[in-house]
PDB file of N, CA and C in Angstrom:
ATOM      1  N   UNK A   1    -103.414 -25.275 191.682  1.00  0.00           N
ATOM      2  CA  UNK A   1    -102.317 -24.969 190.781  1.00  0.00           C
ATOM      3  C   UNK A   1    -101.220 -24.235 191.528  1.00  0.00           C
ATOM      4  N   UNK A   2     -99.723 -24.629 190.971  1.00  0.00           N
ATOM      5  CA  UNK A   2     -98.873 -23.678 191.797  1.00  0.00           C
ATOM      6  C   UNK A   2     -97.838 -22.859 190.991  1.00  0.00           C
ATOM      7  N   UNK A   3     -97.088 -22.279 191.490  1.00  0.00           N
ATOM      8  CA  UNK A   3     -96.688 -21.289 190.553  1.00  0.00           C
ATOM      9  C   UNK A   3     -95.022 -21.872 189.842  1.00  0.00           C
ATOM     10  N   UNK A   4     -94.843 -23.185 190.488  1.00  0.00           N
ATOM     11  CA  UNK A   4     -93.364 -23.761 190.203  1.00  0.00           C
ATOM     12  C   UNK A   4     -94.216 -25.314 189.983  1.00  0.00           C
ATOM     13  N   UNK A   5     -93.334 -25.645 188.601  1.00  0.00           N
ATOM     14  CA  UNK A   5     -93.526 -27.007 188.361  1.00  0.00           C
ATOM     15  C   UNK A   5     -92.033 -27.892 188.599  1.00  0.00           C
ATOM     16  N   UNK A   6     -92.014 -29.446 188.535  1.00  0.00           N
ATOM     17  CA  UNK A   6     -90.518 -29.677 188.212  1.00  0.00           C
ATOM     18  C   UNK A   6     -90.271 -30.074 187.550  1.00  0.00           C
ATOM     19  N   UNK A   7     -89.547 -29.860 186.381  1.00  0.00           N
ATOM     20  CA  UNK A   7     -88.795 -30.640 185.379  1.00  0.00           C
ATOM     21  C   UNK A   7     -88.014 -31.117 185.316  1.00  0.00           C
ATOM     22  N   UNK A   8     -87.891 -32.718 185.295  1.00  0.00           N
ATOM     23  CA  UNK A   8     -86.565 -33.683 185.689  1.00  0.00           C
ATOM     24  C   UNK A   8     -85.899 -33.015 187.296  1.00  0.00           C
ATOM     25  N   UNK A   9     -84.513 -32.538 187.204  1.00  0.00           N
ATOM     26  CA  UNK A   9     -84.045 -32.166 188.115  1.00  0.00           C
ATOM     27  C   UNK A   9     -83.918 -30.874 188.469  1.00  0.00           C
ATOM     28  N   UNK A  10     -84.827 -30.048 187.673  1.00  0.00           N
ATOM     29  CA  UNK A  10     -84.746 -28.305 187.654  1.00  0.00           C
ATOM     30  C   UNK A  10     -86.692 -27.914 188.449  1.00  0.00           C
ATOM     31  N   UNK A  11     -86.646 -26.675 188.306  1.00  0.00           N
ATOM     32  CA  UNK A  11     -87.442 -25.987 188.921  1.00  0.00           C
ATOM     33  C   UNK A  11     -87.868 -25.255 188.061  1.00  0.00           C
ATOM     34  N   UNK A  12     -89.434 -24.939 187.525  1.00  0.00           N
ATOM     35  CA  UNK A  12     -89.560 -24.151 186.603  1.00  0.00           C
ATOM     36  C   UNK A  12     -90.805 -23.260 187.824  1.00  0.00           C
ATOM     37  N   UNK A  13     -89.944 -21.921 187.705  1.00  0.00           N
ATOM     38  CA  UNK A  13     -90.950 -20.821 188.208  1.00  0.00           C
ATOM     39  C   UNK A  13     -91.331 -20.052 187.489  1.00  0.00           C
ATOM     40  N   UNK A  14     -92.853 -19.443 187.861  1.00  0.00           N
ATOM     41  CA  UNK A  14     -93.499 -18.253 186.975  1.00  0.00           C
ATOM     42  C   UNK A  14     -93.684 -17.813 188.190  1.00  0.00           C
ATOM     43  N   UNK A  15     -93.201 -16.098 187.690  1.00  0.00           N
ATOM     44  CA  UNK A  15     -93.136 -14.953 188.061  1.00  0.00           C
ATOM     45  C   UNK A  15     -93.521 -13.900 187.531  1.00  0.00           C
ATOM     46  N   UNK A  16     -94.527 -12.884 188.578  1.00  0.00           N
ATOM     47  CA  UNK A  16     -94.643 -11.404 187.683  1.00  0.00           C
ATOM     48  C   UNK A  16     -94.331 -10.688 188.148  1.00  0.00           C
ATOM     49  N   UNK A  17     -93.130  -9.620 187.587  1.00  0.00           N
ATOM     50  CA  UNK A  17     -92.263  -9.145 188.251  1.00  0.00           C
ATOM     51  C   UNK A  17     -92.507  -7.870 187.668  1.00  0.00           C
ATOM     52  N   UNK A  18     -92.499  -6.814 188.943  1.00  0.00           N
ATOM     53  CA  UNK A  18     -92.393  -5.170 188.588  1.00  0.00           C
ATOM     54  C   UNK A  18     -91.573  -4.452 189.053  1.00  0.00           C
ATOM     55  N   UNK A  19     -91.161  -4.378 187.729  1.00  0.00           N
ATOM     56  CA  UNK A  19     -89.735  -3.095 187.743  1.00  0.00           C
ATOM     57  C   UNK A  19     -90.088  -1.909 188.170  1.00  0.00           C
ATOM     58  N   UNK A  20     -89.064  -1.129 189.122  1.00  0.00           N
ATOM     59  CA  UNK A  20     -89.165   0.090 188.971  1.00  0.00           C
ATOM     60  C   UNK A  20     -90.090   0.511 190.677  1.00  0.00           C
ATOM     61  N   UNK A  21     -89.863  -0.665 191.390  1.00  0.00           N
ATOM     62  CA  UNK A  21     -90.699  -0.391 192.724  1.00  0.00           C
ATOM     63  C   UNK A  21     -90.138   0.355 193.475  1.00  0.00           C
ATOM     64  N   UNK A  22     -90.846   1.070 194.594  1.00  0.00           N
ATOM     65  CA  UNK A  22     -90.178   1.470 195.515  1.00  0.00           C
ATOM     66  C   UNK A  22     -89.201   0.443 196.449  1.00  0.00           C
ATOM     67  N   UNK A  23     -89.491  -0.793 196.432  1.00  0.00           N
ATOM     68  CA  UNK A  23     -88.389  -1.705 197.408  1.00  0.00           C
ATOM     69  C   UNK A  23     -88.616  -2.711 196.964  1.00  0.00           C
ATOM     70  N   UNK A  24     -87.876  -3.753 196.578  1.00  0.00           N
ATOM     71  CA  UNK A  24     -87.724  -5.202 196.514  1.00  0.00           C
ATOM     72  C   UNK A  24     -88.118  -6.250 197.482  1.00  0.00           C
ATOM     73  N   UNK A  25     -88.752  -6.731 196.888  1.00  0.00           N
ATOM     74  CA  UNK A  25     -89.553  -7.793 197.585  1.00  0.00           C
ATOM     75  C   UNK A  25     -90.341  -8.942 196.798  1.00  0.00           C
ATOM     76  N   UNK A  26     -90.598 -10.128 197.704  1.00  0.00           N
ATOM     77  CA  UNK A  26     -91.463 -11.451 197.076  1.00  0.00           C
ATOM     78  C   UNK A  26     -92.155 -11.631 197.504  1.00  0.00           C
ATOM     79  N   UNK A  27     -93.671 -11.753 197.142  1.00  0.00           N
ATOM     80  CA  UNK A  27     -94.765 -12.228 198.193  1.00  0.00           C
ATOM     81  C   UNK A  27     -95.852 -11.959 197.280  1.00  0.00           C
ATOM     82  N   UNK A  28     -96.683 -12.559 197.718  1.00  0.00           N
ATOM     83  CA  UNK A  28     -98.163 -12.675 196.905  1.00  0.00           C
ATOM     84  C   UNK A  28     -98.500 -13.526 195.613  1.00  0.00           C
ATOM     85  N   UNK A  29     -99.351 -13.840 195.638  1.00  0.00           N
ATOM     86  CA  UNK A  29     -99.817 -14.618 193.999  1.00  0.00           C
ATOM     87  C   UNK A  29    -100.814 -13.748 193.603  1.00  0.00           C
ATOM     88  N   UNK A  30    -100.992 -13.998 191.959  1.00  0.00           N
ATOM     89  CA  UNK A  30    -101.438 -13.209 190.866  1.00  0.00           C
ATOM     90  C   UNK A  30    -101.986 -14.576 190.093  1.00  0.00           C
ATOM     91  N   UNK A  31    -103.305 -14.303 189.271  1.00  0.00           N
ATOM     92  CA  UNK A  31    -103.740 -15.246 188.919  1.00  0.00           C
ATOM     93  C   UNK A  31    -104.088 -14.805 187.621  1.00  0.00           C
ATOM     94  N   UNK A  32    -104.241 -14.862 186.435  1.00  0.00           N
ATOM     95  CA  UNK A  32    -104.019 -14.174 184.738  1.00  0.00           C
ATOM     96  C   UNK A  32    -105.436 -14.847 184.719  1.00  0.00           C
ATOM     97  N   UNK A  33    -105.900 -14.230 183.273  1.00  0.00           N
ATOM     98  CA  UNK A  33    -106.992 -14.408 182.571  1.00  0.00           C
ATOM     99  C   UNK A  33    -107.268 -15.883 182.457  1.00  0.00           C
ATOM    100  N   UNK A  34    -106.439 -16.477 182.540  1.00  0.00           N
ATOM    101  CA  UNK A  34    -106.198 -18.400 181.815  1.00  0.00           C
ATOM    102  C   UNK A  34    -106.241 -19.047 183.275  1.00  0.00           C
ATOM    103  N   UNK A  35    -106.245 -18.138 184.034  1.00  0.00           N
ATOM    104  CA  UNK A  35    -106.212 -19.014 184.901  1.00  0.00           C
ATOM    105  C   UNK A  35    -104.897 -19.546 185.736  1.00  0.00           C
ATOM    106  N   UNK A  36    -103.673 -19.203 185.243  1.00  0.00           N
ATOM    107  CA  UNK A  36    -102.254 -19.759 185.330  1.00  0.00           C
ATOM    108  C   UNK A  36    -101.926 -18.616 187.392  1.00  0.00           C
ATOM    109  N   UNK A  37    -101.236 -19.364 187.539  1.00  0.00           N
ATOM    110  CA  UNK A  37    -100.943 -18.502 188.749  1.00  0.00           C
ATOM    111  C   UNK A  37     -99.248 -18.341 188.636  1.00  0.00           C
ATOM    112  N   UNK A  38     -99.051 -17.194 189.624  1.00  0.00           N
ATOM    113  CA  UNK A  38     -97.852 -16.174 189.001  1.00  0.00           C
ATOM    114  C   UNK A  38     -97.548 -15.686 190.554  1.00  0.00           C
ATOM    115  N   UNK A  39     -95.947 -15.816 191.069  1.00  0.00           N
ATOM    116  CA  UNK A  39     -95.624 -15.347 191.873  1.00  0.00           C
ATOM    117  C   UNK A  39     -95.156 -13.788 191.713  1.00  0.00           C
ATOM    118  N   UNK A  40     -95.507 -13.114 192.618  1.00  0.00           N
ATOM    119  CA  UNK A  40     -95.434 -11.767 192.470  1.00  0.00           C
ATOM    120  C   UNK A  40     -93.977 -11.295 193.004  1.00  0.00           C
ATOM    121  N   UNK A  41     -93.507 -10.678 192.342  1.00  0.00           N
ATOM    122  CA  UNK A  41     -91.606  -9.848 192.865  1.00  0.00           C
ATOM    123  C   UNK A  41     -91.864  -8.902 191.974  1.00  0.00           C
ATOM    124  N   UNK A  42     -91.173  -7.805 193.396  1.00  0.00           N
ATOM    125  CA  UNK A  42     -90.888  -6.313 192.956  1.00  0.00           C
ATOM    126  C   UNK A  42     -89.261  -6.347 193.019  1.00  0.00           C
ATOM    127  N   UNK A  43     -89.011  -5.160 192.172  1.00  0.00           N
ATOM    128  CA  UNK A  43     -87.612  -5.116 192.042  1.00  0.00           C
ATOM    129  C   UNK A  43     -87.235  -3.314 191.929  1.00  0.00           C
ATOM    130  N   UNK A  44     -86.318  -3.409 192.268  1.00  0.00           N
ATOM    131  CA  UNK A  44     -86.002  -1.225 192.088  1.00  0.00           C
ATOM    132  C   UNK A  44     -85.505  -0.791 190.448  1.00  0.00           C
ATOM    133  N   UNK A  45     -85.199  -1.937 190.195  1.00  0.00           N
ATOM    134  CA  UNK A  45     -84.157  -1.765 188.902  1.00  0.00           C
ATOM    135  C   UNK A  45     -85.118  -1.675 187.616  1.00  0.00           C
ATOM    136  N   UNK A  46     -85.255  -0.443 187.082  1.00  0.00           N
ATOM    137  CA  UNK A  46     -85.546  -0.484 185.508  1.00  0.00           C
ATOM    138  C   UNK A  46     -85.866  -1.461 184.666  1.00  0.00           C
ATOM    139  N   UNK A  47     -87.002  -1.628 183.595  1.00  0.00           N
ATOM    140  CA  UNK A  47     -86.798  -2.261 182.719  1.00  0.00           C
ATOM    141  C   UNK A  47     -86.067  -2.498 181.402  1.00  0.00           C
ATOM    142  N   UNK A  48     -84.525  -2.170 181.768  1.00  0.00           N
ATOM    143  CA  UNK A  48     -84.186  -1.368 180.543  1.00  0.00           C
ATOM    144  C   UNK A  48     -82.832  -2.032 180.391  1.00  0.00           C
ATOM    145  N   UNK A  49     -82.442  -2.689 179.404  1.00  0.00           N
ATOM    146  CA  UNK A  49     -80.906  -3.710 179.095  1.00  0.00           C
ATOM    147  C   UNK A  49     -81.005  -4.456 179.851  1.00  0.00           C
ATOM    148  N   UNK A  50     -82.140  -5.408 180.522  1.00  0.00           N
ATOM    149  CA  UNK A  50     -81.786  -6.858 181.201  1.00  0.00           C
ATOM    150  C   UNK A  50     -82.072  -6.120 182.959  1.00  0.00           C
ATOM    151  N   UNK A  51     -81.861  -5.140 183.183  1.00  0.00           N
ATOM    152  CA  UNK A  51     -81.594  -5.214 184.188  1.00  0.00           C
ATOM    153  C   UNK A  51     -82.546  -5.592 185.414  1.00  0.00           C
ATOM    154  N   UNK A  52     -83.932  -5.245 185.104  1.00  0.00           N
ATOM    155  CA  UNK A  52     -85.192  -6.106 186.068  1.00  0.00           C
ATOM    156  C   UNK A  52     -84.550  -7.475 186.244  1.00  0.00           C
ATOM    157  N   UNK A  53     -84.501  -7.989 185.281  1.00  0.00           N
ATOM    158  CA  UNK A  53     -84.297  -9.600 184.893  1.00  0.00           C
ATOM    159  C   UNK A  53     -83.077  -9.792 185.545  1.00  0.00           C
ATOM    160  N   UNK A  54     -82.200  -8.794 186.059  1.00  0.00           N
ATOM    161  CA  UNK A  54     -80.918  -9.295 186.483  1.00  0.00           C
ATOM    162  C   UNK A  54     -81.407  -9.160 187.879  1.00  0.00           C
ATOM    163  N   UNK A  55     -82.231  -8.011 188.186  1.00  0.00           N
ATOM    164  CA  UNK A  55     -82.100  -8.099 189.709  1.00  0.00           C
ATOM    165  C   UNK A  55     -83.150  -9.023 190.193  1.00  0.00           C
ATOM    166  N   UNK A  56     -84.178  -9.774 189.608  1.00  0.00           N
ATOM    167  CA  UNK A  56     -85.035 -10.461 189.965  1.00  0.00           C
ATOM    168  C   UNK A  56     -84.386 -12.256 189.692  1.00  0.00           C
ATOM    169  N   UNK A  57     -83.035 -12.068 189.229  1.00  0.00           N
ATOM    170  CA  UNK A  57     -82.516 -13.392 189.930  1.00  0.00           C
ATOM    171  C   UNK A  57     -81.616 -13.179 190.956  1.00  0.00           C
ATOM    172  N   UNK A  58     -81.102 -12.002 190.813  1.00  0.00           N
ATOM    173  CA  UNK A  58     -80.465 -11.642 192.257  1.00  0.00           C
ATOM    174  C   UNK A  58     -81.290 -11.807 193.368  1.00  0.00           C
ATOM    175  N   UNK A  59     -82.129 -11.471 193.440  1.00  0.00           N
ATOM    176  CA  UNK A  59     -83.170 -11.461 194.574  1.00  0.00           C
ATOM    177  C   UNK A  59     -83.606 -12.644 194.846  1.00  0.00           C
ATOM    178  N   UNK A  60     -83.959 -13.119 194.130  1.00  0.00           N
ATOM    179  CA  UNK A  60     -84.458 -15.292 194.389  1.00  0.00           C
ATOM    180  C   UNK A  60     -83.212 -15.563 194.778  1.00  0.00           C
ATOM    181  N   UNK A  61     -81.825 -15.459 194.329  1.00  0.00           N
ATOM    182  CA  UNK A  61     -81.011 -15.941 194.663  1.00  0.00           C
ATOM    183  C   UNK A  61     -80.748 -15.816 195.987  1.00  0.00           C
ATOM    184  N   UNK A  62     -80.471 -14.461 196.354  1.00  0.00           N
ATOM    185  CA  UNK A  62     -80.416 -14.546 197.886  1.00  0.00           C
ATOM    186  C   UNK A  62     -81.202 -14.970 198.692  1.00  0.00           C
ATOM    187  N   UNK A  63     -82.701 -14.544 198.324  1.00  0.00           N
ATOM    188  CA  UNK A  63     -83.549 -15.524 199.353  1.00  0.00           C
ATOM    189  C   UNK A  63     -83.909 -16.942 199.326  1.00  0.00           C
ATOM    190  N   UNK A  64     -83.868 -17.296 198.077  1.00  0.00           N
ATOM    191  CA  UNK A  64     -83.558 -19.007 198.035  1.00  0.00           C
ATOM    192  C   UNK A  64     -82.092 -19.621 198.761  1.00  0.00           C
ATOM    193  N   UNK A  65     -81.420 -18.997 198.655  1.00  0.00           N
ATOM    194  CA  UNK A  65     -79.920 -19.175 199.120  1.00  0.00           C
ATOM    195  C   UNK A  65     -79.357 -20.407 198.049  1.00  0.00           C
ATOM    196  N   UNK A  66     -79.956 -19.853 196.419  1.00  0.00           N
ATOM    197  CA  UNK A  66     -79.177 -20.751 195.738  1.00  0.00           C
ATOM    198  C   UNK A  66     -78.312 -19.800 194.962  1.00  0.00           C
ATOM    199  N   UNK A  67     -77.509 -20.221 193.813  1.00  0.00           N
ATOM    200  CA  UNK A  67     -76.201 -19.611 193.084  1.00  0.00           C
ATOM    201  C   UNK A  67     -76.882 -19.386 191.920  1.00  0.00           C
ATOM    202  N   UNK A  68     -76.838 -17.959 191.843  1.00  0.00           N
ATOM    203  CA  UNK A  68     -77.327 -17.032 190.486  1.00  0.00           C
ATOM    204  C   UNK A  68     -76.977 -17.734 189.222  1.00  0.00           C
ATOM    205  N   UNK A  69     -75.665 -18.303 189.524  1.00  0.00           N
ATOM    206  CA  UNK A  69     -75.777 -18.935 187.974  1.00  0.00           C
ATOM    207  C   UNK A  69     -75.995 -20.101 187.330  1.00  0.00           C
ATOM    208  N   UNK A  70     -77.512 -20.277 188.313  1.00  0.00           N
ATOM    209  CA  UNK A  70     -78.362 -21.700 188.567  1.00  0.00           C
ATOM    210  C   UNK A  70     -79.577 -21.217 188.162  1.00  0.00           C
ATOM    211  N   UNK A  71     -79.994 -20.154 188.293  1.00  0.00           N
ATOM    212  CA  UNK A  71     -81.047 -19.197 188.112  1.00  0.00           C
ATOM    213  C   UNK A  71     -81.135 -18.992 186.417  1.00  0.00           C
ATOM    214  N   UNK A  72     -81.894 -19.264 185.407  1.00  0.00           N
ATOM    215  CA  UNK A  72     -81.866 -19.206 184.234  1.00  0.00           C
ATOM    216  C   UNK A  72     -83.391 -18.118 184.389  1.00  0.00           C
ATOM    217  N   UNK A  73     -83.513 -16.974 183.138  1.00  0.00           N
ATOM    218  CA  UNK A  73     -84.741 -16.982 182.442  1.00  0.00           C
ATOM    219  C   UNK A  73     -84.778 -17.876 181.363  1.00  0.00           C
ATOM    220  N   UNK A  74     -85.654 -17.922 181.626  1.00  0.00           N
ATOM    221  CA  UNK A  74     -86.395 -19.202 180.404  1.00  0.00           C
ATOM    222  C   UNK A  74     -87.432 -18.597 179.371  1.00  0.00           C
ATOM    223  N   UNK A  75     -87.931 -17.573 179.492  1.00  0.00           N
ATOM    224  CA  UNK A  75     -88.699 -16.788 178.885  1.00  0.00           C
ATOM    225  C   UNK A  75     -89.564 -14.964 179.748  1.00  0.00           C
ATOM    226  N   UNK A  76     -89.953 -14.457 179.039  1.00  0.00           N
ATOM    227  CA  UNK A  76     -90.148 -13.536 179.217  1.00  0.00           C
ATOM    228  C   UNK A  76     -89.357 -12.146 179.251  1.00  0.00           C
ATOM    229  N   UNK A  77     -88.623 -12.277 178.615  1.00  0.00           N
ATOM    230  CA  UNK A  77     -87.112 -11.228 178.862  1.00  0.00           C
ATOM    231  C   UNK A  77     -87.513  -9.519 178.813  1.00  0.00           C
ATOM    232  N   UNK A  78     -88.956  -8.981 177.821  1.00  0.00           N
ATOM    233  CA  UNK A  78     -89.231  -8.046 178.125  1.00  0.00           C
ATOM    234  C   UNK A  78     -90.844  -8.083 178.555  1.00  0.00           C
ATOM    235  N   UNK A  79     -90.905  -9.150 178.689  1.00  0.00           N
ATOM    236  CA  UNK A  79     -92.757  -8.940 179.527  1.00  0.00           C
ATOM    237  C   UNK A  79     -92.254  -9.085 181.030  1.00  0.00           C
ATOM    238  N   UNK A  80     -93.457  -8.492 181.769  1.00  0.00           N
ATOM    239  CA  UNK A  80     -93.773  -8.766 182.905  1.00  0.00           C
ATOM    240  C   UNK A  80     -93.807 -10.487 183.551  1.00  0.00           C
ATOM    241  N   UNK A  81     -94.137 -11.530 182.621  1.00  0.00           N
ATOM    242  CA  UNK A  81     -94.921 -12.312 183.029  1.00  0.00           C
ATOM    243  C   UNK A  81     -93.291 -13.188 182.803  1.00  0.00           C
ATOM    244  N   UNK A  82     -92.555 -13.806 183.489  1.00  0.00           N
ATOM    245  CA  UNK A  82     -91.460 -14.494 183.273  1.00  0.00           C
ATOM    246  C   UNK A  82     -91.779 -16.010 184.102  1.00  0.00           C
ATOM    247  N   UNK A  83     -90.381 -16.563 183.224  1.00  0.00           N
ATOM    248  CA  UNK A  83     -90.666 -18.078 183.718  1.00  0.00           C
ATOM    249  C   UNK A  83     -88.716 -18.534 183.974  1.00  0.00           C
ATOM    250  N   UNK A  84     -88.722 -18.971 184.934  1.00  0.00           N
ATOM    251  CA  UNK A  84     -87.706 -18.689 185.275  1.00  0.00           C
ATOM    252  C   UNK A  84     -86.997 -20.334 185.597  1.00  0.00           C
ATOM    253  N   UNK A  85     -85.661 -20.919 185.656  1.00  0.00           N
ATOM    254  CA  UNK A  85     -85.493 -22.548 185.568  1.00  0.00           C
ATOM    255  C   UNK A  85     -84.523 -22.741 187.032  1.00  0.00           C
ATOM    256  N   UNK A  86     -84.765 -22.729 188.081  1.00  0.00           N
ATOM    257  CA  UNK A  86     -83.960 -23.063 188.477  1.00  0.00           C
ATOM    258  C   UNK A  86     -83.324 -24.594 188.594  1.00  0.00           C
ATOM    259  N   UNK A  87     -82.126 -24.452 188.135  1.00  0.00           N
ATOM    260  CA  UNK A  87     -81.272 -25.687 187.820  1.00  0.00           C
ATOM    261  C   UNK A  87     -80.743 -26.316 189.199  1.00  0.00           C
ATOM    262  N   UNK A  88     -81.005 -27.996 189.162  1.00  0.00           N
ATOM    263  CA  UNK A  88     -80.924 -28.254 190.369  1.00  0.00           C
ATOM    264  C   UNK A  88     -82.026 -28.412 191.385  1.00  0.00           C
ATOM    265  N   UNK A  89     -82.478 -27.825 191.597  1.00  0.00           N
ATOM    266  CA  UNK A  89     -83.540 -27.001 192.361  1.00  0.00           C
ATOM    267  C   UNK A  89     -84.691 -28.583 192.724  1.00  0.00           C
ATOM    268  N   UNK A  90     -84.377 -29.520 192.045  1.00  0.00           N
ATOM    269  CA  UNK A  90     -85.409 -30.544 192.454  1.00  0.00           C
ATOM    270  C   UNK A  90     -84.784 -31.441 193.442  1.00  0.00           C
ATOM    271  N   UNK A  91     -83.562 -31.574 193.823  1.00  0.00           N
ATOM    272  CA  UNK A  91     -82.975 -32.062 194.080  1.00  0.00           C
ATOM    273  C   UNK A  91     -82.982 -31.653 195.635  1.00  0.00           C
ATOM    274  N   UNK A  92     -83.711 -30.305 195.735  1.00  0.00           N
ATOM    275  CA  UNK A  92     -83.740 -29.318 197.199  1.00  0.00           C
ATOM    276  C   UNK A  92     -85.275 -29.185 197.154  1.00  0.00           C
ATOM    277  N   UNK A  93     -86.086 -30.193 196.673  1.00  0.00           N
ATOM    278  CA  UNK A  93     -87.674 -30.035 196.422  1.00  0.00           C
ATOM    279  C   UNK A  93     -88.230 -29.653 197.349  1.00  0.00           C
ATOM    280  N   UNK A  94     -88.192 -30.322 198.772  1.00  0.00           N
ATOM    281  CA  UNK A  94     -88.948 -29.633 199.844  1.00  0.00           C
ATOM    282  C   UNK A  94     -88.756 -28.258 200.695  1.00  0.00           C
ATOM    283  N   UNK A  95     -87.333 -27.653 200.303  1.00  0.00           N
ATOM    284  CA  UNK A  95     -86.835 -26.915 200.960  1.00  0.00           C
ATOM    285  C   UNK A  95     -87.348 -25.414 200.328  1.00  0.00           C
ATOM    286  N   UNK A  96     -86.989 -25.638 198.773  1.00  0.00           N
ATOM    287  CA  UNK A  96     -87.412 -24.828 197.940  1.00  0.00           C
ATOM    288  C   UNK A  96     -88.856 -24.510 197.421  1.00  0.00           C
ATOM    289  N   UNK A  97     -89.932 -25.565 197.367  1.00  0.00           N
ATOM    290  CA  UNK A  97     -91.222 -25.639 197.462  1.00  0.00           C
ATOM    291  C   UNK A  97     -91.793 -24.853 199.123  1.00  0.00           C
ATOM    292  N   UNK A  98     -91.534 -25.236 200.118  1.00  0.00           N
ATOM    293  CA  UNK A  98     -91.773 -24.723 201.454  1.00  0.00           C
ATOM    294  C   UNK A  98     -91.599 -22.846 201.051  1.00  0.00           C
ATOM    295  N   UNK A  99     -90.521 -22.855 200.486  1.00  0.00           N
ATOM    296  CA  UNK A  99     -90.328 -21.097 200.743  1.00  0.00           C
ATOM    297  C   UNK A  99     -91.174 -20.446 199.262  1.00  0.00           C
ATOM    298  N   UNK A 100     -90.866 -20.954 198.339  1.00  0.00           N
ATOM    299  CA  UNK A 100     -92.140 -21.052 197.423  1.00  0.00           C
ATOM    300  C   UNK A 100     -93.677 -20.349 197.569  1.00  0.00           C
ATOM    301  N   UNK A 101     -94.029 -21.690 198.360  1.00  0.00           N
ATOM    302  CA  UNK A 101     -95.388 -21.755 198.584  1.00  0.00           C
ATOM    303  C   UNK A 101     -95.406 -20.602 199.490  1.00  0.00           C
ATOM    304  N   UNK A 102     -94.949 -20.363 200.899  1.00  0.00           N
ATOM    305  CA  UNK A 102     -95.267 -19.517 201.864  1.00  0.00           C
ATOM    306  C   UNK A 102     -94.818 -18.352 201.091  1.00  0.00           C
ATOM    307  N   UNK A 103     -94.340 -17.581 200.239  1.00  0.00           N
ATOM    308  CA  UNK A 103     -94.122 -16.487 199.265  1.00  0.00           C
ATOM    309  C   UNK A 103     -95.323 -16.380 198.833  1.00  0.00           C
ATOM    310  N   UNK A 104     -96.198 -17.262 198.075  1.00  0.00           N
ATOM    311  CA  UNK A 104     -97.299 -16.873 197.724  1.00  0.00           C
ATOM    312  C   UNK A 104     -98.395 -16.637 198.776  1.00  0.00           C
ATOM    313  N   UNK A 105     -98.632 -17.440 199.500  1.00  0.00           N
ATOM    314  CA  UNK A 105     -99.505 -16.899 200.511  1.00  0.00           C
ATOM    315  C   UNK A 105     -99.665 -15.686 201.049  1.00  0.00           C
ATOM    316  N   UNK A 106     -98.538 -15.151 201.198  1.00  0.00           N
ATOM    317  CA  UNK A 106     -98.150 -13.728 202.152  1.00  0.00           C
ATOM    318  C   UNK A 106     -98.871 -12.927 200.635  1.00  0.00           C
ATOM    319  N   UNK A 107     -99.435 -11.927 201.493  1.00  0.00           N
ATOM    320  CA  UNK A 107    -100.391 -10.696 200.815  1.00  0.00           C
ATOM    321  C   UNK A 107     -99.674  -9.346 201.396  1.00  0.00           C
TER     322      UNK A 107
END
């Protein structure tokens, strides 16, 4: 199982993201009760008016090197457990899957 599926021409990622870290960062997988697997991102920014959620597409954005306002949440707006669309994003399948996958691996 992986933590990004594709839909038509978009990218659907799950992410579990914790606010409030000492430093920002992507790496590791997380695996839930069900079984579902979940890319792990830390972020510095609060959970408080959007703002995790803002800096955790800021952060994909820059390290994906795609345009934030390609970056959708799709759900999760005050849980931990988010699912995120990047638009486009199939269209860059191997490029974006490659950095993906090696994100989860890293521990």
């Amino acid at each position: 199982m992986s933590v990004w599926t594709q839909a038509c021409d978009d990218l659907l990622l799950s992410v579990r993201l914790t606010p409030g870290s000492a430093k920002e960062d992507i790496g590791g997988g997380w695996t839930d009760a069900h079984g579902a697997h979940w890319l792990s991102a830390r972020v510095r920014a609060v959970p408080e008016k959007g703002r995790a959620n803002d800096a955790l597409i800021a952060l994909l954005s820059k390290r994906l090197d795609w345009p934030k306002g390609a970056i959708l949440l799709e759900s999760g707006d005050t849980n931990r457990l988010k699912r995120l669309r990047i638009i486009g994003g199939g269209g860059a399948l191997a490029r974006l899957t490659a950095l993906l996958e090696n994100w989860v691996e890293v521990t």
